[in-house]
C-alpha atoms as a PDB file:
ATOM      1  CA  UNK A   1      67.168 -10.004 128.091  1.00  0.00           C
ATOM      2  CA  UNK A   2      66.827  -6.112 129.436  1.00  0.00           C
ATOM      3  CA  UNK A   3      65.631  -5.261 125.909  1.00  0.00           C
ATOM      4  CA  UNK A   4      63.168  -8.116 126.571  1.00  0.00           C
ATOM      5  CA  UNK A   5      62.181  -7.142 129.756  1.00  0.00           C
ATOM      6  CA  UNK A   6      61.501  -3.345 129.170  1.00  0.00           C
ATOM      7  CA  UNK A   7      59.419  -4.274 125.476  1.00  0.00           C
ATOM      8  CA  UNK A   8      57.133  -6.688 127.518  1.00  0.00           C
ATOM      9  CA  UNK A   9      56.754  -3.989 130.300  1.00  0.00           C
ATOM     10  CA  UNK A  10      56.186  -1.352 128.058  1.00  0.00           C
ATOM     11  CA  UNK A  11      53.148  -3.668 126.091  1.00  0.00           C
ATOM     12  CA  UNK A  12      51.643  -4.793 129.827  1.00  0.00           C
ATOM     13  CA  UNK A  13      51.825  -0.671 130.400  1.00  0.00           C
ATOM     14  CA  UNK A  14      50.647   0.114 127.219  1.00  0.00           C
ATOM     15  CA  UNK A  15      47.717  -2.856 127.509  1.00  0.00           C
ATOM     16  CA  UNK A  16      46.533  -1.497 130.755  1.00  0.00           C
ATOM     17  CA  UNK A  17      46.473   2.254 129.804  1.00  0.00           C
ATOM     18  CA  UNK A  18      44.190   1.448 126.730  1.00  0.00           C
ATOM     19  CA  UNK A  19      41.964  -0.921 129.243  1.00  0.00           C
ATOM     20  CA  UNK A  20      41.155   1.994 131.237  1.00  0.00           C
ATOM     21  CA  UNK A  21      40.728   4.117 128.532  1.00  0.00           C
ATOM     22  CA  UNK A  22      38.247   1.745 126.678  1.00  0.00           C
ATOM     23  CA  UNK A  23      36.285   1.446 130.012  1.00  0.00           C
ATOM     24  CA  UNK A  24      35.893   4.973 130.476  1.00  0.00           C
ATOM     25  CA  UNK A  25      35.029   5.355 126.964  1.00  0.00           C
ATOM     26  CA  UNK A  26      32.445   2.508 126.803  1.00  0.00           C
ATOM     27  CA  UNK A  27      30.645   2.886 130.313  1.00  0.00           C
ATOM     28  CA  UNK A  28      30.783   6.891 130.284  1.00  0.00           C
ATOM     29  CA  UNK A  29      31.246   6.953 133.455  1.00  0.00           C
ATOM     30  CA  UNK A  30      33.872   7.123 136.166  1.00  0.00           C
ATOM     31  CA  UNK A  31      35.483   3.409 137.531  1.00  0.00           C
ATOM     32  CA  UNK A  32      35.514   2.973 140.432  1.00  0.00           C
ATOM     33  CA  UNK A  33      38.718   4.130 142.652  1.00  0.00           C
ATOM     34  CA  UNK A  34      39.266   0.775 143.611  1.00  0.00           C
ATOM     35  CA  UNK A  35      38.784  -1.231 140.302  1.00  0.00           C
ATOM     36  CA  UNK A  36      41.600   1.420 138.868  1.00  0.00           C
ATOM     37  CA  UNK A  37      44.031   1.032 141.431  1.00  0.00           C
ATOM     38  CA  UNK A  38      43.583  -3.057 141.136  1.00  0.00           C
ATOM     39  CA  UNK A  39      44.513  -2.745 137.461  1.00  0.00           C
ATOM     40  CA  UNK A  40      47.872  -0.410 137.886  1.00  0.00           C
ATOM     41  CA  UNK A  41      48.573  -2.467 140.762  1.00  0.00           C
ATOM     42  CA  UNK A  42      48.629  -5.280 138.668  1.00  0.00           C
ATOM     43  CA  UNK A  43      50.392  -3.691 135.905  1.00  0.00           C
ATOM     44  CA  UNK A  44      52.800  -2.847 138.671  1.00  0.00           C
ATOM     45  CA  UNK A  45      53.300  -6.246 140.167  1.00  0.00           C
ATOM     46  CA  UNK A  46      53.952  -7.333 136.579  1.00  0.00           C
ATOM     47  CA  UNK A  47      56.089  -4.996 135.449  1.00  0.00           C
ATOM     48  CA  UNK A  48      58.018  -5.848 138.853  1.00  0.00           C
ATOM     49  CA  UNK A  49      58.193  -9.536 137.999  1.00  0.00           C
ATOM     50  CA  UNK A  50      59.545  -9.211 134.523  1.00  0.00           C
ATOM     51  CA  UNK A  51      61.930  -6.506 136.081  1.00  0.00           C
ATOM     52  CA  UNK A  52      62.759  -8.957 138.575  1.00  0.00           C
ATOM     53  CA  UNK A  53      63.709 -12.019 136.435  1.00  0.00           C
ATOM     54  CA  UNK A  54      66.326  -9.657 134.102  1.00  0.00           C
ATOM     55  CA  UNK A  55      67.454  -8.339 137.275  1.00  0.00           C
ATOM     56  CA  UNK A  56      70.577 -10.261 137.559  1.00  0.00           C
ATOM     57  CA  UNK A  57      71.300  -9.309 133.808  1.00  0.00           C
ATOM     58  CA  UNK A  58      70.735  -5.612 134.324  1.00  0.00           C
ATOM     59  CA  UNK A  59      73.349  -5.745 137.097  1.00  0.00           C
ATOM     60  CA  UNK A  60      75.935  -6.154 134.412  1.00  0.00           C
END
């Protein structure tokens, strides 16, 4: 389940790095602070969840 865990974090990381990086590439300019800081935070919160649910596994 830890194996799991980390692969799905790892592709929501990995999914929200290229986002950003498409965004900038496409609108050539800057995003806005705030749009940037929505998107890690929800990477964040995600990561956090799946974390979260193989918590009691990790604990092992």
């Amino acid at each position: 389940m830890n194996a799991t865990a980390k692969t799905l974090g790892t592709l929501v990381l990995a999914l929200v790095v290229l986002a950003l990086y498409f965004s900038i590439f496409v609108f050539k300019f800057f995003l806005p602070l705030y749009l940037a800081l929505a998107l890690a935070a929800l990477g964040l919160i995600t990561v956090t969840i799946l974390a979260g649910n193989a918590g009691g596994a990790t604990e092992h």
